[in-house]
PDB file of N, CA and C in Angstrom:
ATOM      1  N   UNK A   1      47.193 120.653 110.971  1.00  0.00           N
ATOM      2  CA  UNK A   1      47.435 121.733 110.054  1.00  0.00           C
ATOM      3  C   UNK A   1      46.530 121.588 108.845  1.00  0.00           C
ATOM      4  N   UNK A   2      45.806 122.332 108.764  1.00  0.00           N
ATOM      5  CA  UNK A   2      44.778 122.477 107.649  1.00  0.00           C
ATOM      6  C   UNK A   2      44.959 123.525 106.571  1.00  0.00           C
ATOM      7  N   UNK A   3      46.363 123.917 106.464  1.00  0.00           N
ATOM      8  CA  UNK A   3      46.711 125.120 105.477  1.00  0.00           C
ATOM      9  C   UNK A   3      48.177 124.719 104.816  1.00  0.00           C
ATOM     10  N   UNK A   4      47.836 125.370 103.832  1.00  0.00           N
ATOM     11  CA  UNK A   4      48.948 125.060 102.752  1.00  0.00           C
ATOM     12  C   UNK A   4      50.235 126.409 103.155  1.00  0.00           C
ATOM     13  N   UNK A   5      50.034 127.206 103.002  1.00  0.00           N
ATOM     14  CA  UNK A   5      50.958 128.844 102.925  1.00  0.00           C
ATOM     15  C   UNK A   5      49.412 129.953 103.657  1.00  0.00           C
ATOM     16  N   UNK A   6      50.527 130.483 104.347  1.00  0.00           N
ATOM     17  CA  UNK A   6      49.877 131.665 104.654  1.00  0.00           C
ATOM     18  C   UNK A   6      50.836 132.998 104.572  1.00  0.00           C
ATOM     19  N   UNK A   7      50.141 133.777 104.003  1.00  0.00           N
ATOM     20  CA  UNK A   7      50.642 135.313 103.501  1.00  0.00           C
ATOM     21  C   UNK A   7      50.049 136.640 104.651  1.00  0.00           C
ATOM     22  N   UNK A   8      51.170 137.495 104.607  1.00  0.00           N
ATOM     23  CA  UNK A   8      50.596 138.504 105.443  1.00  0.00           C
ATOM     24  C   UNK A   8      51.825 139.475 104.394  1.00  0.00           C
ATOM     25  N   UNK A   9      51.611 140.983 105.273  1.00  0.00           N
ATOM     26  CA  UNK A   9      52.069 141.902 104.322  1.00  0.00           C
ATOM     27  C   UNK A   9      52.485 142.774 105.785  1.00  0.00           C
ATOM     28  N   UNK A  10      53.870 143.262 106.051  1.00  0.00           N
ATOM     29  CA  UNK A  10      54.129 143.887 106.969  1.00  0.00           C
ATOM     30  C   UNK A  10      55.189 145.198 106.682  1.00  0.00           C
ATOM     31  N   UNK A  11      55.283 145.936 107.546  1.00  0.00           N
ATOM     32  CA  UNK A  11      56.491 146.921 107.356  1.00  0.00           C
ATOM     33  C   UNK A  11      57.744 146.837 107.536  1.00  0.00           C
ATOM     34  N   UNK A  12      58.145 146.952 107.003  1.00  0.00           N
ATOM     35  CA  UNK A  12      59.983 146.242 107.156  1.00  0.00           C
ATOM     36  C   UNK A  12      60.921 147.407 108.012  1.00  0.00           C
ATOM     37  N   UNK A  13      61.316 147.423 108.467  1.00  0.00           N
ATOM     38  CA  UNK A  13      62.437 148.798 109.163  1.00  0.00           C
ATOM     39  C   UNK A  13      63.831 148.551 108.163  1.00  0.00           C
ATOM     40  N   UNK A  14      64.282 147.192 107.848  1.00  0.00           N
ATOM     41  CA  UNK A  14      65.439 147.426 107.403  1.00  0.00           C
ATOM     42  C   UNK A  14      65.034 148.156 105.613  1.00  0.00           C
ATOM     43  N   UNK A  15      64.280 147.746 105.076  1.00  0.00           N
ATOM     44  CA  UNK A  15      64.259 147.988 103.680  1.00  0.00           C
ATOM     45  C   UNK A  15      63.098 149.318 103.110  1.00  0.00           C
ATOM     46  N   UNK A  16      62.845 149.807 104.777  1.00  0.00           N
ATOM     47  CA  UNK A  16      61.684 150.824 104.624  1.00  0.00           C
ATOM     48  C   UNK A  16      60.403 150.733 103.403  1.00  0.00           C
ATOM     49  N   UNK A  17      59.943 149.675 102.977  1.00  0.00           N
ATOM     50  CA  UNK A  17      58.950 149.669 102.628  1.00  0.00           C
ATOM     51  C   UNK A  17      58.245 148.307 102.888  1.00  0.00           C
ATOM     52  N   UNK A  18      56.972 148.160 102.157  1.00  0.00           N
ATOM     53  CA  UNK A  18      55.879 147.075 102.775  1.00  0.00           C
ATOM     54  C   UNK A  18      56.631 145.658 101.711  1.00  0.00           C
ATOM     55  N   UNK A  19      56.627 144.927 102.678  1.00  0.00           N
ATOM     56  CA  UNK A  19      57.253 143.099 102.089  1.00  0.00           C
ATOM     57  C   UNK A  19      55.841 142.143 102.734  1.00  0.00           C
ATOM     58  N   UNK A  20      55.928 141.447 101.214  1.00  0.00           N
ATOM     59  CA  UNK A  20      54.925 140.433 101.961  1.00  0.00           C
ATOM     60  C   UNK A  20      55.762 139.042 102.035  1.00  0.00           C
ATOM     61  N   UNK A  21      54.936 138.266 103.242  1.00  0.00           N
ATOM     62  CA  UNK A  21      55.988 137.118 103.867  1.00  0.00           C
ATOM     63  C   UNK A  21      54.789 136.025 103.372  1.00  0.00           C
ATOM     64  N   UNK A  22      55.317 134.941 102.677  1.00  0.00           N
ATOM     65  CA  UNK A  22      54.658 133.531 102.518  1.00  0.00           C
ATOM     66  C   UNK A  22      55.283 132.557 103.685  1.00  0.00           C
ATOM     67  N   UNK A  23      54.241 131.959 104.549  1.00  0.00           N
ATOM     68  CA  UNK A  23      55.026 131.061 105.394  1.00  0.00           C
ATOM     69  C   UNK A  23      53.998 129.394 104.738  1.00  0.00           C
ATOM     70  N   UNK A  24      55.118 128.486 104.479  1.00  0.00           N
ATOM     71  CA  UNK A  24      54.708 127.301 104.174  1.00  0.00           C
ATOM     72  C   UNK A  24      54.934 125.975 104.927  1.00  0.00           C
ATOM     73  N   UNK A  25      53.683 125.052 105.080  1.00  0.00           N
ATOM     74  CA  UNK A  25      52.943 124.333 105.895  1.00  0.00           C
ATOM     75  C   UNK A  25      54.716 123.498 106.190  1.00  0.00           C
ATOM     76  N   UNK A  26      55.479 123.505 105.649  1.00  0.00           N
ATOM     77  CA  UNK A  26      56.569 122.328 105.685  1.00  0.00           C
ATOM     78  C   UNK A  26      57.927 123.381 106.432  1.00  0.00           C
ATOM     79  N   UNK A  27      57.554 124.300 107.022  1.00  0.00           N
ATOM     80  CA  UNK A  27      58.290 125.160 107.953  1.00  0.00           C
ATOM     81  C   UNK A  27      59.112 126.357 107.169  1.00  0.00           C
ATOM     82  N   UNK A  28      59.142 126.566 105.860  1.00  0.00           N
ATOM     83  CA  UNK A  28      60.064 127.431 105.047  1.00  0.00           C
ATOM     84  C   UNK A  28      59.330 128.659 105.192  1.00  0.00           C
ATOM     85  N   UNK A  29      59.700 130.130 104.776  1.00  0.00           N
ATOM     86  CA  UNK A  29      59.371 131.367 104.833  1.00  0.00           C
ATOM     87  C   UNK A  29      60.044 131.692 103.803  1.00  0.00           C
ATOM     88  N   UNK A  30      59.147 132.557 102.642  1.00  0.00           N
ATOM     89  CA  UNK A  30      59.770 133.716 102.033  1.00  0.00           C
ATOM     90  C   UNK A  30      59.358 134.890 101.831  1.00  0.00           C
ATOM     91  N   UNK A  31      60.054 135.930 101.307  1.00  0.00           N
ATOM     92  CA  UNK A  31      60.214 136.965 101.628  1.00  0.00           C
ATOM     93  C   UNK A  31      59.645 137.769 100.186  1.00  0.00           C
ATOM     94  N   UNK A  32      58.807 138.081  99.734  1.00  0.00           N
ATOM     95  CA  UNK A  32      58.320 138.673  98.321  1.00  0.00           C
ATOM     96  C   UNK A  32      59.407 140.013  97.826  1.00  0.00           C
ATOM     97  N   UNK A  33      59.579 140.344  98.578  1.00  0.00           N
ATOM     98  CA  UNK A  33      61.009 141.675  98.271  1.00  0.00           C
ATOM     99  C   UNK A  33      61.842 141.070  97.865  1.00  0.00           C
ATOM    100  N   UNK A  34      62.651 139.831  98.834  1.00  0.00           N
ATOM    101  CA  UNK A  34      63.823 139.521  98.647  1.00  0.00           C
ATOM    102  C   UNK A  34      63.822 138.568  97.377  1.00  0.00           C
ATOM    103  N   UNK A  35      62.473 138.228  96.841  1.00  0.00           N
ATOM    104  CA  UNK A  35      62.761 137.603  96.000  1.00  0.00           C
ATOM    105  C   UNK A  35      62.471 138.039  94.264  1.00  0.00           C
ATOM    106  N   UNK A  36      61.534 139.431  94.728  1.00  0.00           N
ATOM    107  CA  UNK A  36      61.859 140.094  93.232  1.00  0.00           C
ATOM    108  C   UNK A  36      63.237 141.154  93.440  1.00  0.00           C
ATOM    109  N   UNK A  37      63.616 141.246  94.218  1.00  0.00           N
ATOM    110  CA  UNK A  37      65.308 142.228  93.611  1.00  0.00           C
ATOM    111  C   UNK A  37      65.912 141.909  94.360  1.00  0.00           C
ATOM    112  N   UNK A  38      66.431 140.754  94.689  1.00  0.00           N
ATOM    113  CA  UNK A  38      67.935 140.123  95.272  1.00  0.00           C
ATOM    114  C   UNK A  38      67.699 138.560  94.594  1.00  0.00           C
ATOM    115  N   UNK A  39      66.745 137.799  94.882  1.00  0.00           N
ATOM    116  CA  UNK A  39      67.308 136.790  94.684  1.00  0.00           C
ATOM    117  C   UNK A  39      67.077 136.024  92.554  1.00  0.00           C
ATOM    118  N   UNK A  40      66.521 136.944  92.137  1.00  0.00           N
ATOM    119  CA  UNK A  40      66.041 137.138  90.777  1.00  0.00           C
ATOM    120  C   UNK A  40      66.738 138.252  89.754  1.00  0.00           C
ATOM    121  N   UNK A  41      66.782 138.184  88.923  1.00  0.00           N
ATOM    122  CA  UNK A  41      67.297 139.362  88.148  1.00  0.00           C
ATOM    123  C   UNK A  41      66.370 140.602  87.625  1.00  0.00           C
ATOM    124  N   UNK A  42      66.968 141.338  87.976  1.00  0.00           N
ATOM    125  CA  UNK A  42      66.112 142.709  87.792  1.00  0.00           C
ATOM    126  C   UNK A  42      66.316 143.834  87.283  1.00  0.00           C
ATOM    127  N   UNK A  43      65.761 144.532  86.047  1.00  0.00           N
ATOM    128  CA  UNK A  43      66.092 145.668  85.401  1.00  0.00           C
ATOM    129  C   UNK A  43      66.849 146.335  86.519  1.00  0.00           C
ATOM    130  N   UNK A  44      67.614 146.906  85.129  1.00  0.00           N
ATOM    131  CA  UNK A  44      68.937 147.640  85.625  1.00  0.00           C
ATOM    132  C   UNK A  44      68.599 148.971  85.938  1.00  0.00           C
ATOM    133  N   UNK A  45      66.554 149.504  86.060  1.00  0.00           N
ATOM    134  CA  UNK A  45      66.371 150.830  86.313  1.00  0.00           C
ATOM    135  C   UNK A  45      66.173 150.138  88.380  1.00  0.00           C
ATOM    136  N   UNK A  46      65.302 149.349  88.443  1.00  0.00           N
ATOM    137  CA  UNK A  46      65.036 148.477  89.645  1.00  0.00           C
ATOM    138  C   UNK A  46      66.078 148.352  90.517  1.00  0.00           C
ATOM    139  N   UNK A  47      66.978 147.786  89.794  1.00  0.00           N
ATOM    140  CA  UNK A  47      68.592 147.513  90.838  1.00  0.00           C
ATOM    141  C   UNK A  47      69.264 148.857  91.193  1.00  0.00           C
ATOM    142  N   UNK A  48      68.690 149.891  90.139  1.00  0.00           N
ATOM    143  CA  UNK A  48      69.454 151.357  90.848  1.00  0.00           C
ATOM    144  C   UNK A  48      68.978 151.833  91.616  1.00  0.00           C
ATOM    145  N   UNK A  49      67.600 152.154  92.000  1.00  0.00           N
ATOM    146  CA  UNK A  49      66.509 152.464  92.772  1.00  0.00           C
ATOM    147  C   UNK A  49      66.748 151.397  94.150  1.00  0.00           C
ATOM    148  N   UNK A  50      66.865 150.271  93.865  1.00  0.00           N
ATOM    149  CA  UNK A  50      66.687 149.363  95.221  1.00  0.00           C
ATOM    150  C   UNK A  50      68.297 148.908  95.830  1.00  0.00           C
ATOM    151  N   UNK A  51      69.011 149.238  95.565  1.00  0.00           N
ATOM    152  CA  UNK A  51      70.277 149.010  95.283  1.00  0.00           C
ATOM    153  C   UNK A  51      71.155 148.925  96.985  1.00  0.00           C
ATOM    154  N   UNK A  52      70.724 150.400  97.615  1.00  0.00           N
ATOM    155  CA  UNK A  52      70.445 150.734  99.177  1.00  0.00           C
ATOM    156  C   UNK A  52      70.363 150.244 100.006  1.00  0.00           C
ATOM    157  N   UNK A  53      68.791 149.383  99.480  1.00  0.00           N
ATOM    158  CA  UNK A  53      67.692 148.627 100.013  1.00  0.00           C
ATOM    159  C   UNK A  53      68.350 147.524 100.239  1.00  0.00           C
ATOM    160  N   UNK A  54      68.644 146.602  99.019  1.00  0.00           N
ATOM    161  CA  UNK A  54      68.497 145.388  98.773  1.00  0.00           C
ATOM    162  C   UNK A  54      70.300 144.550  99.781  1.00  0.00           C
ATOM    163  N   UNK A  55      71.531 145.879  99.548  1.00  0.00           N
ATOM    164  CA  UNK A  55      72.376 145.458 100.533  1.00  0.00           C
ATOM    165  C   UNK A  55      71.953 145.048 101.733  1.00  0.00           C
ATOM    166  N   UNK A  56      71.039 145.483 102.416  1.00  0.00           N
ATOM    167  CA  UNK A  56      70.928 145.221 103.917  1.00  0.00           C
ATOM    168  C   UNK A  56      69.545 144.445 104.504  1.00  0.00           C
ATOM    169  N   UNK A  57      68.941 143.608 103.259  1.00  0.00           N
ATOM    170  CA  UNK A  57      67.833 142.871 103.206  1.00  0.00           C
ATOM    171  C   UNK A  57      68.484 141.506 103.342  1.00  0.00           C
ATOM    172  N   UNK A  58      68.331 141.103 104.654  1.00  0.00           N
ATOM    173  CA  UNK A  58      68.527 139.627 104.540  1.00  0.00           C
ATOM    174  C   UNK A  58      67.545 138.065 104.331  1.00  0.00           C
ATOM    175  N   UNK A  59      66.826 138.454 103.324  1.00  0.00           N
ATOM    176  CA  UNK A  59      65.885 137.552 103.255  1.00  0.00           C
ATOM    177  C   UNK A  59      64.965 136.822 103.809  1.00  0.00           C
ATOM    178  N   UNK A  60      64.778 135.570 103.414  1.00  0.00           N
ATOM    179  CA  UNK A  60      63.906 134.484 104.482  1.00  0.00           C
ATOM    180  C   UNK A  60      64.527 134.318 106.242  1.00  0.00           C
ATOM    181  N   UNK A  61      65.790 134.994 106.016  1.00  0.00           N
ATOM    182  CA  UNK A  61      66.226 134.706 107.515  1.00  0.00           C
ATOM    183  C   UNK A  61      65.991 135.846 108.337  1.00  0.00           C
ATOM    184  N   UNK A  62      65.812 136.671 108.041  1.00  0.00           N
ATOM    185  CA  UNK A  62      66.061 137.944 108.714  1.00  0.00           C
ATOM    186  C   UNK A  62      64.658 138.404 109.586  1.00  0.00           C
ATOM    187  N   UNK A  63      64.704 138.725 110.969  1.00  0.00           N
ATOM    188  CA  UNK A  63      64.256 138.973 112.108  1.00  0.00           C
ATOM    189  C   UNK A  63      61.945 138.916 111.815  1.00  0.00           C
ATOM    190  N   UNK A  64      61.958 139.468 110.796  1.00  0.00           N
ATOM    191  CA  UNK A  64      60.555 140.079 110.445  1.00  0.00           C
ATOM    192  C   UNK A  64      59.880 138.895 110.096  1.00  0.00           C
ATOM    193  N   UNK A  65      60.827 138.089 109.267  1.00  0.00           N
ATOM    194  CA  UNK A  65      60.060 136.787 108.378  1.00  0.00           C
ATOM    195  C   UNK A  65      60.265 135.428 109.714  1.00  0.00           C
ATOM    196  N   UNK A  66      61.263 135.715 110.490  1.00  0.00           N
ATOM    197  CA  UNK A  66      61.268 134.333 111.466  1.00  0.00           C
ATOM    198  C   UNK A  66      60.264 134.404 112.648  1.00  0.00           C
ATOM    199  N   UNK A  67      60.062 135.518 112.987  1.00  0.00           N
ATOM    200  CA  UNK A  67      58.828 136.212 113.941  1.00  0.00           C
ATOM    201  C   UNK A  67      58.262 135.836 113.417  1.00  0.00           C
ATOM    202  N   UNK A  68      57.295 136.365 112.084  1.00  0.00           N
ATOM    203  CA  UNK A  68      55.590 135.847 111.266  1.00  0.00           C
ATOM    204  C   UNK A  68      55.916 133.893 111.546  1.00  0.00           C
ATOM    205  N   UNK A  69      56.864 133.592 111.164  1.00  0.00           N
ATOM    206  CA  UNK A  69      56.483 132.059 110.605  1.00  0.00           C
ATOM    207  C   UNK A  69      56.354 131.799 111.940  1.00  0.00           C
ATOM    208  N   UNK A  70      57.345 131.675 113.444  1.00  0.00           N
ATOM    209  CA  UNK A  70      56.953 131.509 114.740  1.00  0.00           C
ATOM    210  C   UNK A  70      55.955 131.799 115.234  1.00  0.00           C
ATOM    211  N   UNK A  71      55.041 132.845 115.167  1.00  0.00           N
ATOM    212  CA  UNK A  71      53.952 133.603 114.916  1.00  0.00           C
ATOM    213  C   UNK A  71      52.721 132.215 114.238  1.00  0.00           C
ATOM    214  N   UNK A  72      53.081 131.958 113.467  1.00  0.00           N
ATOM    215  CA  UNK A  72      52.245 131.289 113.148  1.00  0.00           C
ATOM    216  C   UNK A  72      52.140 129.806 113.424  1.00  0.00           C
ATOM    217  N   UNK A  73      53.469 129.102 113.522  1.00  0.00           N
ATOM    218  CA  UNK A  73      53.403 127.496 114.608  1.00  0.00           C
ATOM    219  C   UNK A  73      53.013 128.099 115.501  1.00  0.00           C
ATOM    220  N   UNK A  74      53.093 128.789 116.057  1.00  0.00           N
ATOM    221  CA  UNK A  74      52.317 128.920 117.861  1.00  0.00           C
ATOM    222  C   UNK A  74      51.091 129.131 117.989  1.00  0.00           C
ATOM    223  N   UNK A  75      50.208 129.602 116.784  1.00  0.00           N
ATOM    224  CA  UNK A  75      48.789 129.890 116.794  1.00  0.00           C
ATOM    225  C   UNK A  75      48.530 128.571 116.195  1.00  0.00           C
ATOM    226  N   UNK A  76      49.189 127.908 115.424  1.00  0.00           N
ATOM    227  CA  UNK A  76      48.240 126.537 115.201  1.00  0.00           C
ATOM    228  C   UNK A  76      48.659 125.449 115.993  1.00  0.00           C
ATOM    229  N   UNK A  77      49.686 125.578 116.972  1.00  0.00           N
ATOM    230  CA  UNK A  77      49.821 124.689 117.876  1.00  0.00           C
ATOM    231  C   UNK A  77      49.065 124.935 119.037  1.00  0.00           C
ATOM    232  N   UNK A  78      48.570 126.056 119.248  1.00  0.00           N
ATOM    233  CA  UNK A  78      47.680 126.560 120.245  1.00  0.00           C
ATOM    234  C   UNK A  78      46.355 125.821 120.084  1.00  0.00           C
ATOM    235  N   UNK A  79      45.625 126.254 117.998  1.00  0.00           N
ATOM    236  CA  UNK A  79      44.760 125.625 117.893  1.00  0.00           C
ATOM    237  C   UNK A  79      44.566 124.161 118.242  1.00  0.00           C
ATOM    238  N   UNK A  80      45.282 123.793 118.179  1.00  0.00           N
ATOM    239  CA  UNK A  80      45.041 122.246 117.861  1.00  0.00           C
ATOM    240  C   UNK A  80      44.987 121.506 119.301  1.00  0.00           C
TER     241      UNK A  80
END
């Protein structure tokens, strides 16, 4: 493994807009959505607007972010 984090930017179905996913060299994934308006505090114009959204966003665990990070052990276990 010759990489620290790798980032990609995908379409989400549950939260209908674009989330970018950090996957890091020590197996963790996060989620750039879930972590500016769920897991951070966020103007109270933000939390009304995303409010919808943010109920049914399940974070680093949820289907989109465990695909990319699997997605990505399998291409560098391939490489190697």
């Amino acid at each position: 493994m010759k990489w620290q984090v790798l980032f990609t930017t995908r379409f989400c179905d549950v939260v209908k807009d674009w989330v970018s996913i950090l996957v890091y060299k020590d197996g963790t994934a996060k989620c750039a959505y879930f972590s500016k308006y769920i897991a951070t505090e966020s103007t109270r114009k933000e939390k009304r607007t995303q409010s919808k959204k943010t109920m049914v966003c399940k974070g680093p665990s949820c289907s989109l972010c465990t695909a990319y990070k699997e997605e990505v052990f399998r291409r560098d276990a391939k490489a190697a």
